[in-house]
C-alpha atoms as a PDB file:
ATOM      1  CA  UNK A   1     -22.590  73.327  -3.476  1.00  0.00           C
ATOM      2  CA  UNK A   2     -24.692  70.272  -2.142  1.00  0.00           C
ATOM      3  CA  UNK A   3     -28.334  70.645  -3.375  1.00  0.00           C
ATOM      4  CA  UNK A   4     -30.976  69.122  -1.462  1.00  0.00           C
ATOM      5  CA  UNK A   5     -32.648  65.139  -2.622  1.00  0.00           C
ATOM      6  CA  UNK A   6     -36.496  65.356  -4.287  1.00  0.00           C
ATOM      7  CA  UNK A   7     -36.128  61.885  -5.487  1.00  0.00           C
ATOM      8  CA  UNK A   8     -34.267  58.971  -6.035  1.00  0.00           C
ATOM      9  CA  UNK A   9     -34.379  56.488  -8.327  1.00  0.00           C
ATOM     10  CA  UNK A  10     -31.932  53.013  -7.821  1.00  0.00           C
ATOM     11  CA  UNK A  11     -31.259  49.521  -8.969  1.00  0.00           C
ATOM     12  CA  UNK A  12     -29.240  47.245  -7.643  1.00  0.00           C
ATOM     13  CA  UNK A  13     -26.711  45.841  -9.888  1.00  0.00           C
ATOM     14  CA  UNK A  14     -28.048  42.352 -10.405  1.00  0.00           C
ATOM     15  CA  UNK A  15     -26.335  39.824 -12.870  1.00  0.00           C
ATOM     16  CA  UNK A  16     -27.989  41.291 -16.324  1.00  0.00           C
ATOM     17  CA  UNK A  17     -27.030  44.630 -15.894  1.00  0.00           C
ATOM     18  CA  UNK A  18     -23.580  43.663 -14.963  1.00  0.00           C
ATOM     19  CA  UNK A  19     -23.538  41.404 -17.892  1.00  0.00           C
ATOM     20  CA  UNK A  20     -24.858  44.658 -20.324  1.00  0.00           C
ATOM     21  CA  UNK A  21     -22.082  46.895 -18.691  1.00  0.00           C
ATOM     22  CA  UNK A  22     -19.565  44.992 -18.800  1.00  0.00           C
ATOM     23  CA  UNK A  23     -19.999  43.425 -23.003  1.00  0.00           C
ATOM     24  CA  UNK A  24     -20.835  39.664 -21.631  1.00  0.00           C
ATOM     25  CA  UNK A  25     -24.918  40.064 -22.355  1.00  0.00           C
ATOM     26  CA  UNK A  26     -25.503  38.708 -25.665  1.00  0.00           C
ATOM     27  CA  UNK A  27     -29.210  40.374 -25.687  1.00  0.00           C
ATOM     28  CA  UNK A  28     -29.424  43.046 -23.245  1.00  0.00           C
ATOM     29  CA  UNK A  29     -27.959  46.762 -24.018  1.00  0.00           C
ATOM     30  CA  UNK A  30     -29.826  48.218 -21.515  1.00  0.00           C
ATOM     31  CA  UNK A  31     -30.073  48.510 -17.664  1.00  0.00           C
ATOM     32  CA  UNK A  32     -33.795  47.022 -16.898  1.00  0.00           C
ATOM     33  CA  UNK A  33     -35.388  49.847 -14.147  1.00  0.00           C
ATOM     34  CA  UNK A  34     -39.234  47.827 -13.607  1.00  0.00           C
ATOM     35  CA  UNK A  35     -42.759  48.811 -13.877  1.00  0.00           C
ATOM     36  CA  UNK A  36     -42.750  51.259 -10.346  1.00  0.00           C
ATOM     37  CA  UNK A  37     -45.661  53.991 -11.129  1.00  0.00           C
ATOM     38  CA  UNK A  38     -43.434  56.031  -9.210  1.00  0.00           C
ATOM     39  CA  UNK A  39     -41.230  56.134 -12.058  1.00  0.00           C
ATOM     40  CA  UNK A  40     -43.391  57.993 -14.546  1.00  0.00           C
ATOM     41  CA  UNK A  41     -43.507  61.058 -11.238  1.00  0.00           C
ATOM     42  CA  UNK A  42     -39.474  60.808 -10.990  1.00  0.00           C
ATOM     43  CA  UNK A  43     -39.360  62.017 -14.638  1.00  0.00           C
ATOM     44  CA  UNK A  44     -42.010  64.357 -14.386  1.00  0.00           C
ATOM     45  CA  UNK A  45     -41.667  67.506 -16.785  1.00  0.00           C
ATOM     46  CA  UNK A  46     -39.209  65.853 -19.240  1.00  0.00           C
ATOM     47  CA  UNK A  47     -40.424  65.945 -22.947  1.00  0.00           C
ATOM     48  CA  UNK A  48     -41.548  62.343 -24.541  1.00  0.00           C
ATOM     49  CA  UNK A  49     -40.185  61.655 -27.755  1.00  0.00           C
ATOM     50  CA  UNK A  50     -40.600  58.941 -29.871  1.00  0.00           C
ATOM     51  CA  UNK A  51     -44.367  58.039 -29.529  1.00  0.00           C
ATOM     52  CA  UNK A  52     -45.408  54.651 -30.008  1.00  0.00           C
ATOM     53  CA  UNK A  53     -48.703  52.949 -30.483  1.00  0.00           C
ATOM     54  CA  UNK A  54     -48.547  51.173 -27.044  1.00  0.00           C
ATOM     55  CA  UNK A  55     -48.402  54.818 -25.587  1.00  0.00           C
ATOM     56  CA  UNK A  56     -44.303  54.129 -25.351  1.00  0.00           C
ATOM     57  CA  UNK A  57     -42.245  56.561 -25.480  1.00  0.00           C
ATOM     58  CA  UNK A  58     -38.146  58.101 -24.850  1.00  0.00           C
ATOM     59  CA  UNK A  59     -37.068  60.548 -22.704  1.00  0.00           C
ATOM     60  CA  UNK A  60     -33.623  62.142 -22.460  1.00  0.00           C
ATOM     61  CA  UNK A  61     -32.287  62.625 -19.178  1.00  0.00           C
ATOM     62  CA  UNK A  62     -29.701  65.380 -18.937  1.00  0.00           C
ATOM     63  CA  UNK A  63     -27.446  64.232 -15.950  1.00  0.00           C
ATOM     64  CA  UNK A  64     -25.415  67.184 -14.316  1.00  0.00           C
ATOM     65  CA  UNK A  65     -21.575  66.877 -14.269  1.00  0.00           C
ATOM     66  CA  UNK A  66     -19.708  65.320 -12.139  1.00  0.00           C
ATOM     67  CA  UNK A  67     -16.747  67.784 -10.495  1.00  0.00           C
ATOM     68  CA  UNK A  68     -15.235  65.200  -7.950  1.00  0.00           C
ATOM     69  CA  UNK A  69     -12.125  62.487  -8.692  1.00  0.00           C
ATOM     70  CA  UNK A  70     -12.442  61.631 -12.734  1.00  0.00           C
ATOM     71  CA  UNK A  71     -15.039  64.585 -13.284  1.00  0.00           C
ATOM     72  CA  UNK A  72     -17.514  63.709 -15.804  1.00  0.00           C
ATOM     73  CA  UNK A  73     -19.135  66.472 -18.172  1.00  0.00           C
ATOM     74  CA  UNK A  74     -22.941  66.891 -18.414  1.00  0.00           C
ATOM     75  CA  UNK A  75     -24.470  64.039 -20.043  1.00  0.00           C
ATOM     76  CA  UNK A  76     -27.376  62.771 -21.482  1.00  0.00           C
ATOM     77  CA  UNK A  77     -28.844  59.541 -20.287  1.00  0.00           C
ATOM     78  CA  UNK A  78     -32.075  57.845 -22.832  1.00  0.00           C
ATOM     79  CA  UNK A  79     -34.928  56.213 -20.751  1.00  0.00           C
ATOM     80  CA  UNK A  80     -37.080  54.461 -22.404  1.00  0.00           C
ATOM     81  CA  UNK A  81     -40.864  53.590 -21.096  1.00  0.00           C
ATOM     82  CA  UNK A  82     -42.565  50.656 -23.215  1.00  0.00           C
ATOM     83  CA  UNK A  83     -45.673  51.957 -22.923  1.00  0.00           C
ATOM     84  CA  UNK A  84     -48.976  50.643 -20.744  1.00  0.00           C
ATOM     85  CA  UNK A  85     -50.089  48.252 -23.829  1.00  0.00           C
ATOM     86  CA  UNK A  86     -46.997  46.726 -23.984  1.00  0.00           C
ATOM     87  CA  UNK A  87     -46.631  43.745 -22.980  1.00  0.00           C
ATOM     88  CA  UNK A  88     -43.893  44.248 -20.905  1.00  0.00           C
ATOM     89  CA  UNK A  89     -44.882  47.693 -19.264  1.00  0.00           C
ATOM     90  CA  UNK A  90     -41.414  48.502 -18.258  1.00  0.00           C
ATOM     91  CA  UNK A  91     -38.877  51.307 -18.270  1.00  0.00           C
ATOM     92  CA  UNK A  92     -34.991  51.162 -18.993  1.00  0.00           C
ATOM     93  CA  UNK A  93     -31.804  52.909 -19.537  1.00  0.00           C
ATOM     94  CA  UNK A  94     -30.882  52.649 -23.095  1.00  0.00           C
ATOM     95  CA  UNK A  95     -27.165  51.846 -24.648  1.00  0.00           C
ATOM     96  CA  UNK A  96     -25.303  50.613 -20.993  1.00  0.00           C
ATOM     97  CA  UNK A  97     -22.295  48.927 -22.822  1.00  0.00           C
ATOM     98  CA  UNK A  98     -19.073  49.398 -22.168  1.00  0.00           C
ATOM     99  CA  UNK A  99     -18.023  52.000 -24.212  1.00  0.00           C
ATOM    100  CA  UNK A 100     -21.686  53.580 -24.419  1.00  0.00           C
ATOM    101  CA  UNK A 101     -22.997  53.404 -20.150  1.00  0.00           C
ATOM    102  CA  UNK A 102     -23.463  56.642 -18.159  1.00  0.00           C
ATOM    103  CA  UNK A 103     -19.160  57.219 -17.109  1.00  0.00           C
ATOM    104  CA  UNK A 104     -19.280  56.807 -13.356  1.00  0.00           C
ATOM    105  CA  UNK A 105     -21.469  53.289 -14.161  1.00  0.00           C
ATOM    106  CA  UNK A 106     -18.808  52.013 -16.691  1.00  0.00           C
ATOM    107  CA  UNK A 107     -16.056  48.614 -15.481  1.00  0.00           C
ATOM    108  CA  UNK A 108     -12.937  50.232 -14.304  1.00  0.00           C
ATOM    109  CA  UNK A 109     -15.112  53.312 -12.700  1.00  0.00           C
ATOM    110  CA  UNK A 110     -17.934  51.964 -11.057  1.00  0.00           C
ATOM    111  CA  UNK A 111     -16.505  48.420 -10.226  1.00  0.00           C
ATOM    112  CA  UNK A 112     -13.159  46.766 -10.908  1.00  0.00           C
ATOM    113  CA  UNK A 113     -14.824  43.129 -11.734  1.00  0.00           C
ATOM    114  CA  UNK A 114     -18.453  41.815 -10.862  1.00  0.00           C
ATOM    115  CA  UNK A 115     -16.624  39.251  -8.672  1.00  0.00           C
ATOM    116  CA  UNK A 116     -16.044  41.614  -6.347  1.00  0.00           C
ATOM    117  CA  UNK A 117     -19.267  42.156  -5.228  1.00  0.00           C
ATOM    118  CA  UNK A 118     -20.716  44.185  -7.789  1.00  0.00           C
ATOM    119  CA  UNK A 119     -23.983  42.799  -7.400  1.00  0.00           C
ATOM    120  CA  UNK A 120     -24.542  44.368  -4.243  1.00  0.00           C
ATOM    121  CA  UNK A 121     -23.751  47.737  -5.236  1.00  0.00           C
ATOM    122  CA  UNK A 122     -26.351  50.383  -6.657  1.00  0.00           C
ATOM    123  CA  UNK A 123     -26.654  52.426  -9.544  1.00  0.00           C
ATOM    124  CA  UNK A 124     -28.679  55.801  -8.805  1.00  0.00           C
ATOM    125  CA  UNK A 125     -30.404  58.413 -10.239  1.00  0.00           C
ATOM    126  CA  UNK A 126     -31.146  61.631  -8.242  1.00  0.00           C
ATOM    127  CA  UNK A 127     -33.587  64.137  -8.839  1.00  0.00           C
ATOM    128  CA  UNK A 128     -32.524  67.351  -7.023  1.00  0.00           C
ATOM    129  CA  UNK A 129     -34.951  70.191  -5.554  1.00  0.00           C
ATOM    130  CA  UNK A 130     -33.999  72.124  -8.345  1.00  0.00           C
ATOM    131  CA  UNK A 131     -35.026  69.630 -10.862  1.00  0.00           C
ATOM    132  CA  UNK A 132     -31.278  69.019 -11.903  1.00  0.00           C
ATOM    133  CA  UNK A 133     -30.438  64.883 -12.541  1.00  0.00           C
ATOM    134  CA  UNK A 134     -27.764  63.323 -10.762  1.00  0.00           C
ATOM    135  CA  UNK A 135     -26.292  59.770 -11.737  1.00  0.00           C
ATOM    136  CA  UNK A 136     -23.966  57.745  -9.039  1.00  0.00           C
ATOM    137  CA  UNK A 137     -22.398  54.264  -8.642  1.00  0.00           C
ATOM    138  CA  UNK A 138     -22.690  53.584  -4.604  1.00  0.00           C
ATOM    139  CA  UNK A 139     -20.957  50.509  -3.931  1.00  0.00           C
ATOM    140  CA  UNK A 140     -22.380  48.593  -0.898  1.00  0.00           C
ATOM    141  CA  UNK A 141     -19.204  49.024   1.241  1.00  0.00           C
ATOM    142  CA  UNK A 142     -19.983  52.834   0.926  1.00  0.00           C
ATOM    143  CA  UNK A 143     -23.884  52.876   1.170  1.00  0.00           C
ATOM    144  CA  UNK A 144     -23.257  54.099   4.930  1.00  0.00           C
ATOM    145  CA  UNK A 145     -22.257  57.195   3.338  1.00  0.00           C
ATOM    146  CA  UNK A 146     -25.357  57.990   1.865  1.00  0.00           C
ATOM    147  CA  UNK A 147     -28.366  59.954   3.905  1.00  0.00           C
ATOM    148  CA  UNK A 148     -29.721  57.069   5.921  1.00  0.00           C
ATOM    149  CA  UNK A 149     -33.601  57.614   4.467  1.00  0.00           C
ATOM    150  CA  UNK A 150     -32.065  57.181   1.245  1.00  0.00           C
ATOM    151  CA  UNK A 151     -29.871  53.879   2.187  1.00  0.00           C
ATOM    152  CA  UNK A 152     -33.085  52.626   4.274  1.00  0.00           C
ATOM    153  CA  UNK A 153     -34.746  52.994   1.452  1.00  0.00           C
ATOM    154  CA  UNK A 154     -32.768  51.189  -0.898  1.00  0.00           C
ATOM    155  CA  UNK A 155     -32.168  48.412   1.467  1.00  0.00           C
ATOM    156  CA  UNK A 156     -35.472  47.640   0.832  1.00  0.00           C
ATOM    157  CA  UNK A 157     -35.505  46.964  -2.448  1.00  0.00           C
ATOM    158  CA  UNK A 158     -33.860  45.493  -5.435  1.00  0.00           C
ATOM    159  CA  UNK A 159     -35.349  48.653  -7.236  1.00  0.00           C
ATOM    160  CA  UNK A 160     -37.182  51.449  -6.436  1.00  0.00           C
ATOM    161  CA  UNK A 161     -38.407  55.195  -6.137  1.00  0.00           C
ATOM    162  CA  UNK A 162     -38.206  57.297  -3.213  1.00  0.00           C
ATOM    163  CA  UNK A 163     -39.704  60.438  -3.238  1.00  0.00           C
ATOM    164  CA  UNK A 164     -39.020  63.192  -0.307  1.00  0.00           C
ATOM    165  CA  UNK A 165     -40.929  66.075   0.831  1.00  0.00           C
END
């Protein structure tokens, strides 16, 4: 059953996160998502864990199955916000490695080699009407496939929030 888009939440795959997916990043684990305010009302009404004094904290984000080709079981996905004293300010998906990313964002799944264009495809996060999280690989070959507000929108920006009535 299709369920209806609240919100999504993208970024395309530059260079770093390609590096932390696919092992080559020496220093990055982690799939970088920015400082959008718009970010903090995507994950609106998920618990905060692990409080820090720069008013950081984790969330988990439990990400529905997927039931199409190579179905994935319901997993959960750790976003981490650094907190508005940080220095940074930023928010990111924790442990994108190889053996550790979200399934459908992992080499061999998501993308056969960066060379291939990689860095034009998106990795997205869904927020359904019924609150349910959705994660997705859309490569830019298939981004005509996707609602055309939502592809509009993500043609607009490296990364971003888009948030429907």
């Amino acid at each position: 059953m299709k369920k209806r888009v609240a919100a999504v939440l993208w970024r395309r795959a530059n260079k770093a996160s390609l590096d932390s997916l696919t092992g080559r990043s020496v220093g990055q684990y982690d799939v970088r998502l920015g400082t959008d305010p718009r970010i903090e009302e995507f994950f609106s009404g998920l618990e905060r864990k692990e409080l820090t004094d720069l008013g950081g904290y984790t969330i988990d984000v439990p990400v529905e199955s997927f039931d199409g080709q190579g179905p994935v079981a319901r997993e959960t996905l750790g976003v981490r916000f650094m907190g508005p004293k940080s220095q940074r300010k930023d928010w990111y998906i924790r442990a994108q490695r190889p053996t550790s990313a979200y399934p459908l964002w992992r080499p061999g799944r998501a993308f056969r080699e960066p060379t291939e264009d990689a860095d034009q495809d998106y990795m997205m996060l869904v927020r359904d009407t019924d609150g349910g999280f959705h994660a997705r690989w859309v490569r830019s070959s298939n981004l005509e496939k996707v609602p055309p507000a939502i592809a509009q929108a993500m043609r607009s920006e490296e990364l971003g929030v888009a948030v429907f009535s």
